[in-house]
Structures are given as C-alpha cells and as structure tokens.
Protein backbone atom coordinates (compact mmCIF):
# COMPACT_ATOMS: atom_id res chain seq x y z
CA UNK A 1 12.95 12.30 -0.88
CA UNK A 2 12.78 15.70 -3.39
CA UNK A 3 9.95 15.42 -4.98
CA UNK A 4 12.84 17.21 -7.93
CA UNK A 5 14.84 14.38 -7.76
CA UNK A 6 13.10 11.76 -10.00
CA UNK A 7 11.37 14.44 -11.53
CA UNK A 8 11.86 16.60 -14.73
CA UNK A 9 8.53 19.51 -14.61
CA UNK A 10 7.95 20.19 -18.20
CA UNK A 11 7.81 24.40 -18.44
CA UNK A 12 5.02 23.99 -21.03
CA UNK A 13 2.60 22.49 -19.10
CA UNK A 14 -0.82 24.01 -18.58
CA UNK A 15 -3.87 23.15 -16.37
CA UNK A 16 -5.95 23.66 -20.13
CA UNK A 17 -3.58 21.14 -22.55
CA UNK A 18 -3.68 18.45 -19.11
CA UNK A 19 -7.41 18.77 -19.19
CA UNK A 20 -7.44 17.78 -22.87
CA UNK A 21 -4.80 15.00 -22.56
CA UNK A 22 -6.19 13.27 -19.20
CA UNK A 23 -9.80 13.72 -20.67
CA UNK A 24 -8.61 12.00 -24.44
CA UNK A 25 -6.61 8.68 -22.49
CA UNK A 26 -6.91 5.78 -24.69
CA UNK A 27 -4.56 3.01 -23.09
CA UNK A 28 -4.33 -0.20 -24.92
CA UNK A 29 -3.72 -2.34 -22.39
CA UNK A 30 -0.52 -4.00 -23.72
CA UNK A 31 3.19 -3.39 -22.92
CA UNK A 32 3.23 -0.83 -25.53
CA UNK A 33 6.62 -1.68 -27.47
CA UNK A 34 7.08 1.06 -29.87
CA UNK A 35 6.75 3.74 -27.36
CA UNK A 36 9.95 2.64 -25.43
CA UNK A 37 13.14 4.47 -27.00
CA UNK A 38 16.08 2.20 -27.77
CA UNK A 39 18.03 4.01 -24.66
CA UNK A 40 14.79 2.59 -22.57
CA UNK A 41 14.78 -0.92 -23.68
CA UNK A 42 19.04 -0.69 -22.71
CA UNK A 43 17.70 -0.59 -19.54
CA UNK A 44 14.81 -2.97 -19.09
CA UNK A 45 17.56 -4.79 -20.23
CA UNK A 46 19.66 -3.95 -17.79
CA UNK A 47 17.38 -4.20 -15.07
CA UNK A 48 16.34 -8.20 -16.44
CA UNK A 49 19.78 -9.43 -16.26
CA UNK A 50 20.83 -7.86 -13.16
CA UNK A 51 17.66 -9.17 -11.76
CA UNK A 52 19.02 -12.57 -12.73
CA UNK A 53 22.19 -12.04 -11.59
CA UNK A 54 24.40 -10.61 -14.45
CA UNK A 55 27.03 -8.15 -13.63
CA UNK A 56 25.65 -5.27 -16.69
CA UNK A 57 27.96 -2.89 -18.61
CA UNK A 58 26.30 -0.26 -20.85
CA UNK A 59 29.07 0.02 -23.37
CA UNK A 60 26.76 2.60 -25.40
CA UNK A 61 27.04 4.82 -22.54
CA UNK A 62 30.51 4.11 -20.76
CA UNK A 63 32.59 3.40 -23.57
CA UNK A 64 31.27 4.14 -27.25
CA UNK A 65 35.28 3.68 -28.45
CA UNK A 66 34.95 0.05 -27.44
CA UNK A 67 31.36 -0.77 -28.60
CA UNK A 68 31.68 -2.27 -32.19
CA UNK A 69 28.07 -2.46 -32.02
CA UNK A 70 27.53 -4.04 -29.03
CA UNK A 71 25.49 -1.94 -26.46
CA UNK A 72 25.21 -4.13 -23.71
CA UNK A 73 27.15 -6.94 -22.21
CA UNK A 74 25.53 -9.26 -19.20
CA UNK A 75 28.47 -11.17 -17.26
CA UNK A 76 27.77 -14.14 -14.95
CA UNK A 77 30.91 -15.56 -13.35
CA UNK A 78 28.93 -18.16 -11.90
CA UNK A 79 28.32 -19.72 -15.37
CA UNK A 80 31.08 -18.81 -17.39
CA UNK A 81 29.23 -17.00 -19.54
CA UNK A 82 29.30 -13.39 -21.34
CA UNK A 83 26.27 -12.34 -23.52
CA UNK A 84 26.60 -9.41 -25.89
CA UNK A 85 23.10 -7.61 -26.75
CA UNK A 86 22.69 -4.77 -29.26
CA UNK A 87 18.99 -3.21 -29.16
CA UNK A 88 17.60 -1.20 -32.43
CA UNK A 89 14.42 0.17 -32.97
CA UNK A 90 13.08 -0.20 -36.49
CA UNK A 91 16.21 -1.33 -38.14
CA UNK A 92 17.15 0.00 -41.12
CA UNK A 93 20.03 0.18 -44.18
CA UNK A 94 21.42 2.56 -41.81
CA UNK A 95 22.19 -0.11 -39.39
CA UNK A 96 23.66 -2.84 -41.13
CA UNK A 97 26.82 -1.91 -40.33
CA UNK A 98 26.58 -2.27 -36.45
CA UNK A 99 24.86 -5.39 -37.24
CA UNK A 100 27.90 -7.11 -39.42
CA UNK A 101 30.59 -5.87 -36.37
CA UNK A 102 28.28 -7.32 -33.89
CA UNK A 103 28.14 -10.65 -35.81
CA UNK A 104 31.68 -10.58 -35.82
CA UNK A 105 32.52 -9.60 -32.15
CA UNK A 106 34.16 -12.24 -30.02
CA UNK A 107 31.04 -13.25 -27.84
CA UNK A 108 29.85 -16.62 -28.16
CA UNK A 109 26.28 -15.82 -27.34
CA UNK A 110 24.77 -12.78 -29.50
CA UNK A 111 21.20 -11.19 -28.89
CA UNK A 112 20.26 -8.65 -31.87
CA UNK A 113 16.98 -6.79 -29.75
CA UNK A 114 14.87 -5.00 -31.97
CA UNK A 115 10.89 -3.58 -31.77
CA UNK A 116 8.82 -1.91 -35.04
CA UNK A 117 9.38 -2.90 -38.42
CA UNK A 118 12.33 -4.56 -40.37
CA UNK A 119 13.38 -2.64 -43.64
CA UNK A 120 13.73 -5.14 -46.26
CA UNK A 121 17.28 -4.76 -46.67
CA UNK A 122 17.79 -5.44 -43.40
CA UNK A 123 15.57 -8.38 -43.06
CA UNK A 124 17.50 -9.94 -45.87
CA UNK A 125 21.09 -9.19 -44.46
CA UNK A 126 19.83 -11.18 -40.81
CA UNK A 127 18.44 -14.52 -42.86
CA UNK A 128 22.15 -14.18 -44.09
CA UNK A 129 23.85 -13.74 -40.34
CA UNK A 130 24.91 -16.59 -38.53
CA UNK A 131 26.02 -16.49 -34.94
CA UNK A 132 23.10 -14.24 -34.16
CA UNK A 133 19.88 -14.63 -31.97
CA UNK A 134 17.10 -12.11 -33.34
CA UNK A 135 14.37 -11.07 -30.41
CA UNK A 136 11.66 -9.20 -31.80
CA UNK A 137 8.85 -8.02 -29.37
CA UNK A 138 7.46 -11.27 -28.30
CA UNK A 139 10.68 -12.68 -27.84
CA UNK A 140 11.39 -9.72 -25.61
CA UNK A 141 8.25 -11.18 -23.77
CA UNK A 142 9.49 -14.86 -24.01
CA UNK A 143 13.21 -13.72 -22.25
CA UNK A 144 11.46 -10.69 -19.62
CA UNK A 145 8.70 -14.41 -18.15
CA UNK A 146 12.62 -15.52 -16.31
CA UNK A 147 12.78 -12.51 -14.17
CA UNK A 148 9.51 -9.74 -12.94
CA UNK A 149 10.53 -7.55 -15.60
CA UNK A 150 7.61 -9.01 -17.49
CA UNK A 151 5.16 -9.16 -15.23
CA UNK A 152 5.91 -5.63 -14.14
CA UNK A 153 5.97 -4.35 -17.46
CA UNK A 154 2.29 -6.13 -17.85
CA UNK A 155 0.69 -4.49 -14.79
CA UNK A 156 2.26 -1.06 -14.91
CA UNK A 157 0.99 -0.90 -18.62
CA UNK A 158 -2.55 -2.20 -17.86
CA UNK A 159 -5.57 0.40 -19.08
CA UNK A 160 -5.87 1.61 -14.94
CA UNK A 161 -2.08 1.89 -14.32
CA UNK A 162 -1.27 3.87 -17.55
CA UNK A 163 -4.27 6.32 -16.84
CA UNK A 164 -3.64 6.56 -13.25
CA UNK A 165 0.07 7.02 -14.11
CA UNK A 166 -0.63 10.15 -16.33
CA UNK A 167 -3.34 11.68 -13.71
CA UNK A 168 -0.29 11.46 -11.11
CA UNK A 169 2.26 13.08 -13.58
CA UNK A 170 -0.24 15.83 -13.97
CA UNK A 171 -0.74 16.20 -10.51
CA UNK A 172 2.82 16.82 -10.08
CA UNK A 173 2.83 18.65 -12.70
CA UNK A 174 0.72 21.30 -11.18
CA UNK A 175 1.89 21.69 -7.84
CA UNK A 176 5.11 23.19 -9.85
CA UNK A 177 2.91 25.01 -12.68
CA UNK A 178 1.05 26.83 -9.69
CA UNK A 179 4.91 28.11 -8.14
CA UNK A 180 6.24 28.84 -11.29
CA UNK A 181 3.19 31.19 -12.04
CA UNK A 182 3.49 32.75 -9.02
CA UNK A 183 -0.26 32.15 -7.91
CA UNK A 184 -1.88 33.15 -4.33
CA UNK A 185 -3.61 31.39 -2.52
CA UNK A 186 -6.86 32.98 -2.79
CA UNK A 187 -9.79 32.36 -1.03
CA UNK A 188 -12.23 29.22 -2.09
CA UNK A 189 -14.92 30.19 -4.61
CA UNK A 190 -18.15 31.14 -3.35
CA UNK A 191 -19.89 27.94 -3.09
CA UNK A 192 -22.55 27.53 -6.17
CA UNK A 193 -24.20 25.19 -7.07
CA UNK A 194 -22.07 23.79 -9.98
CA UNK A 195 -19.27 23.82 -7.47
CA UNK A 196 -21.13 21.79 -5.45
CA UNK A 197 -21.98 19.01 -7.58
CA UNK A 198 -18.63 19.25 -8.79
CA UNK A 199 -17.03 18.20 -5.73
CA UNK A 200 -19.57 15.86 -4.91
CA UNK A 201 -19.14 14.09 -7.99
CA UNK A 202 -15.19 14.29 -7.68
CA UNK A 203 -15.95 12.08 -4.12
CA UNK A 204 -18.48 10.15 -5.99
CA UNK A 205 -15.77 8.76 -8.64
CA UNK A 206 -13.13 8.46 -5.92
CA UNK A 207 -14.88 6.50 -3.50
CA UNK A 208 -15.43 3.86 -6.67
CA UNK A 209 -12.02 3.73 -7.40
CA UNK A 210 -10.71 3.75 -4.19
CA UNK A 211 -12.87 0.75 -3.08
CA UNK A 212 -12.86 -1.44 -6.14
CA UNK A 213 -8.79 -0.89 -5.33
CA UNK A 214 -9.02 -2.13 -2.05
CA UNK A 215 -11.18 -4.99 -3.27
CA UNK A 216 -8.42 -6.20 -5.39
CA UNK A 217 -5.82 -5.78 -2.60
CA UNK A 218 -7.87 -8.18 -0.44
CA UNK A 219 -8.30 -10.27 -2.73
CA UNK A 220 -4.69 -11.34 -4.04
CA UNK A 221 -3.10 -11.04 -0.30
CA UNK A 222 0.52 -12.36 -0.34
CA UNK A 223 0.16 -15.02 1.89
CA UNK A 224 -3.21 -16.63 0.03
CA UNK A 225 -1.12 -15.96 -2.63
CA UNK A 226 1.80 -18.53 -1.66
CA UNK A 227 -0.79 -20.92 -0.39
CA UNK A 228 -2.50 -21.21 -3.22
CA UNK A 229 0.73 -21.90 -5.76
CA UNK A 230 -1.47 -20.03 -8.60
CA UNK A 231 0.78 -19.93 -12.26
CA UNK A 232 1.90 -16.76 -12.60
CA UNK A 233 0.82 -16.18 -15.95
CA UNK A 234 -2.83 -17.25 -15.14
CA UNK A 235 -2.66 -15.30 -12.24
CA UNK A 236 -2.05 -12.25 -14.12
CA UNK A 237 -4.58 -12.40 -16.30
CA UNK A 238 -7.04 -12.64 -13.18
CA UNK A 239 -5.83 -9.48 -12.13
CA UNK A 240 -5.84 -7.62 -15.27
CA UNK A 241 -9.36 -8.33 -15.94
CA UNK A 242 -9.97 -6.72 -12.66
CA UNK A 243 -7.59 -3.80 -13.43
CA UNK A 244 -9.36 -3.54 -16.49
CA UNK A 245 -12.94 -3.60 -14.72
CA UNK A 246 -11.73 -0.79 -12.89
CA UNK A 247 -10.82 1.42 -15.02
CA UNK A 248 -13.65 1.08 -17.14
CA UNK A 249 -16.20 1.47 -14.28
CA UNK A 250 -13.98 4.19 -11.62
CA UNK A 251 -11.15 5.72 -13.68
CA UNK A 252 -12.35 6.34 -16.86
CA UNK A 253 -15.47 8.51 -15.30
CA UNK A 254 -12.96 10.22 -12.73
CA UNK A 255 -10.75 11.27 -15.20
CA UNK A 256 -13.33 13.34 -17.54
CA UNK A 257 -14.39 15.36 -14.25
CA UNK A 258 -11.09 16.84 -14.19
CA UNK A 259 -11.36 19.70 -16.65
CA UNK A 260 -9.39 22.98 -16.12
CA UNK A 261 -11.79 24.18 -13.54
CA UNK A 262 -11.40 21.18 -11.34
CA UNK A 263 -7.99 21.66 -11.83
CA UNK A 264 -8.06 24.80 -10.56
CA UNK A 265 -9.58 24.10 -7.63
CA UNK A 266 -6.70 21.64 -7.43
CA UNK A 267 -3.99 24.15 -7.21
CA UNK A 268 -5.89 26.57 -4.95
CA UNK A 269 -6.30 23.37 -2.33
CA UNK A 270 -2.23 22.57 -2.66
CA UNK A 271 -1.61 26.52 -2.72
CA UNK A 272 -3.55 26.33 1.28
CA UNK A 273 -1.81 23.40 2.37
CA UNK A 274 1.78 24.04 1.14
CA UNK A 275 4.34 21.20 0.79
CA UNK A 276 1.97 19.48 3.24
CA UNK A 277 -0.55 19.66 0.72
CA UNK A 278 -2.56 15.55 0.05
CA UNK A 279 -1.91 16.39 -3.73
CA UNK A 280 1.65 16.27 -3.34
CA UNK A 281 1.40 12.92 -1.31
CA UNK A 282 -0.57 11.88 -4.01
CA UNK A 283 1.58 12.52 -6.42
CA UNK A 284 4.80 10.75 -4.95
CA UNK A 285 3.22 7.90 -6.75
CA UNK A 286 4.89 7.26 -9.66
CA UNK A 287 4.99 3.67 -12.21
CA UNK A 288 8.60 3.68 -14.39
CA UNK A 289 8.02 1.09 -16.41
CA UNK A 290 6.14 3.24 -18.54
CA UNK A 291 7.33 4.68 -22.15
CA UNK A 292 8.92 7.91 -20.73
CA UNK A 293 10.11 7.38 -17.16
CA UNK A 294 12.02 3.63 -17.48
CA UNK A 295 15.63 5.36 -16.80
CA UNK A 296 14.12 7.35 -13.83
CA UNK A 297 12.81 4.15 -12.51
CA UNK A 298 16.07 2.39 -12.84
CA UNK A 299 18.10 5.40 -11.21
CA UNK A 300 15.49 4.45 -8.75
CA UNK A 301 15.77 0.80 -7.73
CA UNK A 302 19.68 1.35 -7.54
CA UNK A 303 19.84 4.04 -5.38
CA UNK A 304 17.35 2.44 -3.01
CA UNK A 305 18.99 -1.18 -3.09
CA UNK A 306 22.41 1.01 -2.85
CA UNK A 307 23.70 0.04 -6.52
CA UNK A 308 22.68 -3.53 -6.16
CA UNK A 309 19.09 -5.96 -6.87
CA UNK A 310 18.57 -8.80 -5.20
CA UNK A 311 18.18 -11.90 -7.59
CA UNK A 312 14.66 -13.12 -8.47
CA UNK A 313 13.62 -16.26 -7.31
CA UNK A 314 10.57 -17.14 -9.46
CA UNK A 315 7.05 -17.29 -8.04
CA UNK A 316 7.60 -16.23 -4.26
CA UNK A 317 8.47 -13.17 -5.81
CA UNK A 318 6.23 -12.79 -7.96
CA UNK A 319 3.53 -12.90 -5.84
CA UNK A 320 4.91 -10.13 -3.21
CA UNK A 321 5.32 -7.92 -6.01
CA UNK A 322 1.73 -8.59 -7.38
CA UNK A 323 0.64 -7.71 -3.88
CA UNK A 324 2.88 -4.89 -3.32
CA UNK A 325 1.93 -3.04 -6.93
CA UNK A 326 -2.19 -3.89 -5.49
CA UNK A 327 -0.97 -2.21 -1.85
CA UNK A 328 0.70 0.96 -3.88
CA UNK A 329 -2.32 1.44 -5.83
CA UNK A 330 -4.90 1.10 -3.48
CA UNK A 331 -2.84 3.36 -1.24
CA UNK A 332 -2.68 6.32 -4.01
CA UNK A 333 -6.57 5.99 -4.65
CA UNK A 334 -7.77 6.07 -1.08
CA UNK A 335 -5.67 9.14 -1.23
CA UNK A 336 -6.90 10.74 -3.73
CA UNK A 337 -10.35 10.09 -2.02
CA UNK A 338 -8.75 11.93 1.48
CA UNK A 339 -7.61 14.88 -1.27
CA UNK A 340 -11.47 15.32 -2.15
CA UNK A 341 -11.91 15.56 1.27
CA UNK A 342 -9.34 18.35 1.51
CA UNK A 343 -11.13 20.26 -0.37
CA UNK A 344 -14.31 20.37 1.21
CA UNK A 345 -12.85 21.18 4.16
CA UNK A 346 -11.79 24.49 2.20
CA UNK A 347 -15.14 24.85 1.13
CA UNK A 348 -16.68 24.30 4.54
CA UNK A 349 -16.98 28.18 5.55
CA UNK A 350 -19.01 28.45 2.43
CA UNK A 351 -21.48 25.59 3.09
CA UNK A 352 -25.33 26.65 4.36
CA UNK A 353 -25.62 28.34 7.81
CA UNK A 354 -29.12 29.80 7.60
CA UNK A 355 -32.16 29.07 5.90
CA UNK A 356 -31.32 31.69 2.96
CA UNK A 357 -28.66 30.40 2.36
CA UNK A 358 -29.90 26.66 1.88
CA UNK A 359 -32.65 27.87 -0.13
CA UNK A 360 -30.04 28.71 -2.28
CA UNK A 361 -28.92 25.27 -3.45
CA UNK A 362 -32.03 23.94 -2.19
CA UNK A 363 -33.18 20.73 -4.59
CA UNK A 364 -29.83 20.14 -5.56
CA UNK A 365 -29.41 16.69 -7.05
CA UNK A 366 -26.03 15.32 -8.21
CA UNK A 367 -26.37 15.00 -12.00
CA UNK A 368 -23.83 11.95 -13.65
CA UNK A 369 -21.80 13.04 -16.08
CA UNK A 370 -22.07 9.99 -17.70
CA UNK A 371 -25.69 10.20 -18.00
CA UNK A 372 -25.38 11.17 -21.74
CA UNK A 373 -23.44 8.61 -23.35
CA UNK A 374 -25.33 6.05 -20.91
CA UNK A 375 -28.66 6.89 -23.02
C-alpha cells in the first residue's frame, strides 16, 4: 500500500511545532464528541449500520436535491424497515428549518443526531416535534454498544492510543518533511555524551512501552477471551485501566524525549535507510477513529472488505477485535523499540575503540528526565 494513499502530509509541518505538540499531549481519555465534524459522525454512522447490516445512502453527499434534511438513510430489507438520520453539531436557529422538513419526511422512524450544545430556540422547537427521536452524545453511546463501533471508538480514544496515534502521524509526517526539504543524508553526529544518553534513554522508554504492550496482549488472548464469556463492557474497562497505566508510566515519559533534536536524529536514520527505513514501518500504523482521520478510516475498511463489512455478531467479535487492536499495538511499540535500535547501529562507527576515546564518556550515567518533577 502507498504510504500517500490514506495520507494527506500537511506542508506546514515542522520537526520544531511537532516537538511542542507531542511534548504538550493532554488526552482525556473519553470518545471525545465535539472534536468529530458533523461529515465524521455521517460516517461512524455509516460504518454502525452497515456493520449491522443496513444497506447506507449518504444523501448529503450523493444527492443534496433530494435531501430535505435528511443526511442519511439505513435500509434493511430483511426487516422492512427504512430509518432516516440527520446529524448536527451544536444546533442552532439556523437549523430549524432542516429540522421541521425532516419531521415531516415520509420515514416512519426519525433519528435527529446531534453533539455540543442546544441553542434555546432550538431546544424549544424539538419539545414541540413529534415523530422525532433526539440522540445526544450518550445516546450516540447507547445506539454505537449494538455494533464495535463503540467499543472501537472507546479504545482508539483511550489516553495511550490518542498519544501514540499523534507520535505515528508525526512520524509520517517527517519522513515527507525530510523529502520535501531536500535534506542529505549526512553522516551521524559525532557521538557525545548528550547523544549518548539520549539514545539510551530513547531505548530506555521504549523497552517500557513495548513490554507493558506485550503484557496486555498476553493477557486478553482471543481464545481465553471466548472461554471466559467476560461482559464486554466490564471487559473494557479492564483494559483501559491498563491502557491508561501505560501511558502514564511508558508513553507519557517517551513522548517528552522527543524534542527537535531527537527528531532530527529521526530523519537522518530514515534519510540512511530509504523507503526501507523502521520509521516508515512504524508509521504504517495508523487509528481512524480518531477526530481527524474517521473518513480515511472508512475509505479504508471498504476498500479492504471490497465495498462490503461483514455483520457483527456481538461478543465473539468483540473479543477478536479487542485482541487484534492489543496485537496492532504491541506490534507498533516493539517497533519502535527495533527503530532505537536502528539508530545505534548508525551510531556504532562512533562508539569507543581505544582507551582515549572511552575516557571520553567515561562515568557516564543515564540521567531520567523525569527526575525533576519526581522530586
């Protein structure tokens, strides 16, 4: 696959403003509602239904001239049944108009989605609408428990997936940043001592996250998993706590190594290696059901399951995609742990070869950069 072809490279980018973001992440650790654009929750829409079984049109997209304030309508032959939803984000006076030709389109079953805040007048107008289901955010929660839409959304907006989400984007982000500027690949810096302990440190965080990843992997394996008949929901929160354990104790510290001069180390190792660069494996891994990449996760799934999604089938499923999403991400981190590597190995011709030389970094110690705000 193109690493282009799910991928937009944002010309602004800079190894000094990704420094700052990846350095500043402050996940909340809850599907984050009014960061999804209305166009995005069309299609977690979408992807629900379908992944119950609906036939989906997107009449907001194919056919405006036949909307009437309906955006999406979710067909199932099997059950007679046609449901019309039209999604809104903070609904205003401005929208009362799609709201009273949606109450009066010929559906029997109406679902007015909306996340943020209700203006008063348009609070007042739905106590007055009959023939019309409201879903605010937790009902959005309430319908996405029937298919893995919700428990998707839950683990790929945990505090570890959203960080390790946005250190992958910026990963990608430079192996295009480095191109674009036309960089050579120089030789490694002369090896220092600060370079040393940078590195080491870099392998240091990695190793934690990479094996408190691999701890989690083990220990929701698919087929204890379906022995063990866990509820979902329960289940979940199990593995968020962990999640959460990890980013706290491996992410968090991994990500404030990587200021602009790690990064730059990090475009001089994927400068060496080319397109068979570990960054660039690394940074094929990519979570969509984040605010910002949902339609580039749909155009995804279809084009893998070739336009089609098979239909879920409750907890089975469930628990091969918990697994699956505990694989993916212990896969990435052990490879960002094999990317550290990489870059000793470019450092290697600088490493001691004589006893000058050692006495050079001699009583080097690897300092914590946490050690500050552990005090």
């Amino acid at each position: 696959m193109s690493r282009f072809e799910y991928f937009k490279p944002d010309p602004n980018w800079t190894p000094t403003l990704a420094a700052k973001t990846l350095r500043s992440i402050a996940p909340a650790g809850t599907i984050p509602w009014e960061r999804f654009s209305e166009d995005e929750l069309q299609s977690l829409l979408t992807f629900h239904y379908k992944w119950l079984g609906y036939d989906v049109r997107n009449l907001h997209k194919d056919d405006r001239s036949r909307e009437h304030g309906t955006d999406l309508l979710c067909s199932k032959k099997t059950l007679n049944k046609t449901i019309a939803i039209a999604v809104k984000v903070n609904p205003g006076k401005d929208d009362l108009y799609q709201l009273k030709e949606f109450s009066e389109s010929p559906y029997e079953e109406r679902h007015y989605v909306y996340t943020g805040r209700l203006a008063r007048s348009f609070l007042d107008q739905s106590e007055k609408t009959v023939g019309v289901d409201f879903i605010d955010e937790k009902g959005l929660e309430r319908l996405f428990q029937n298919s893995g839409t919700y428990y998707l959304l839950r683990i790929e907006n945990s505090r570890f997936f959203e960080s390790f989400g946005e250190l992958m984007w910026n990963l990608l982000q430079l192996t295009f940043y480095v191109e674009r500027m036309g960089r050579k690949a120089e030789p490694f810096p002369k090896l220092t001592l600060p370079l040393l302990e940078r590195l080491w440190s870099l392998k240091d965080r990695a190793v934690t996250v990479s094996r408190g990843a691999e701890v989690l992997m083990d220990s929701f394996d698919y087929e204890r998993l379906t022995k063990a008949k866990l509820d979902p929901t329960a289940l979940l929160s199990i593995v968020e706590a962990g999640l959460d354990t990890l980013y706290s104790e491996g992410m968090t510290r991994l990500l404030r190594l990587l200021d602009e001069k790690t990064l730059d180390l990090v475009g001089l190792d994927y400068l060496h290696s080319g397109t068979a660069s570990p960054w660039l494996v690394v940074s094929v891994y990519q979570f969509y059901l984040q605010p910002g990449r949902v339609d580039t996760f749909l155009k995804k799934e279809f084009k893998n399951s070739e336009g089609g999604i098979e239909v879920w089938k409750g907890n089975d499923d469930f628990y091969s995609m918990l697994y699956r999403e505990l694989r993916t991400i212990y896969h990435a981190t052990a490879d960002i742990e094999t990317l550290v590597d990489d870059m000793f190995t470019l450092a290697k011709p600088f490493m001691p070869t004589s006893d000058t030389a050692l006495e050079e970094l001699q009583g080097f110690v690897v300092s914590d950069p946490d050690a500050d705000e552990d005090k």
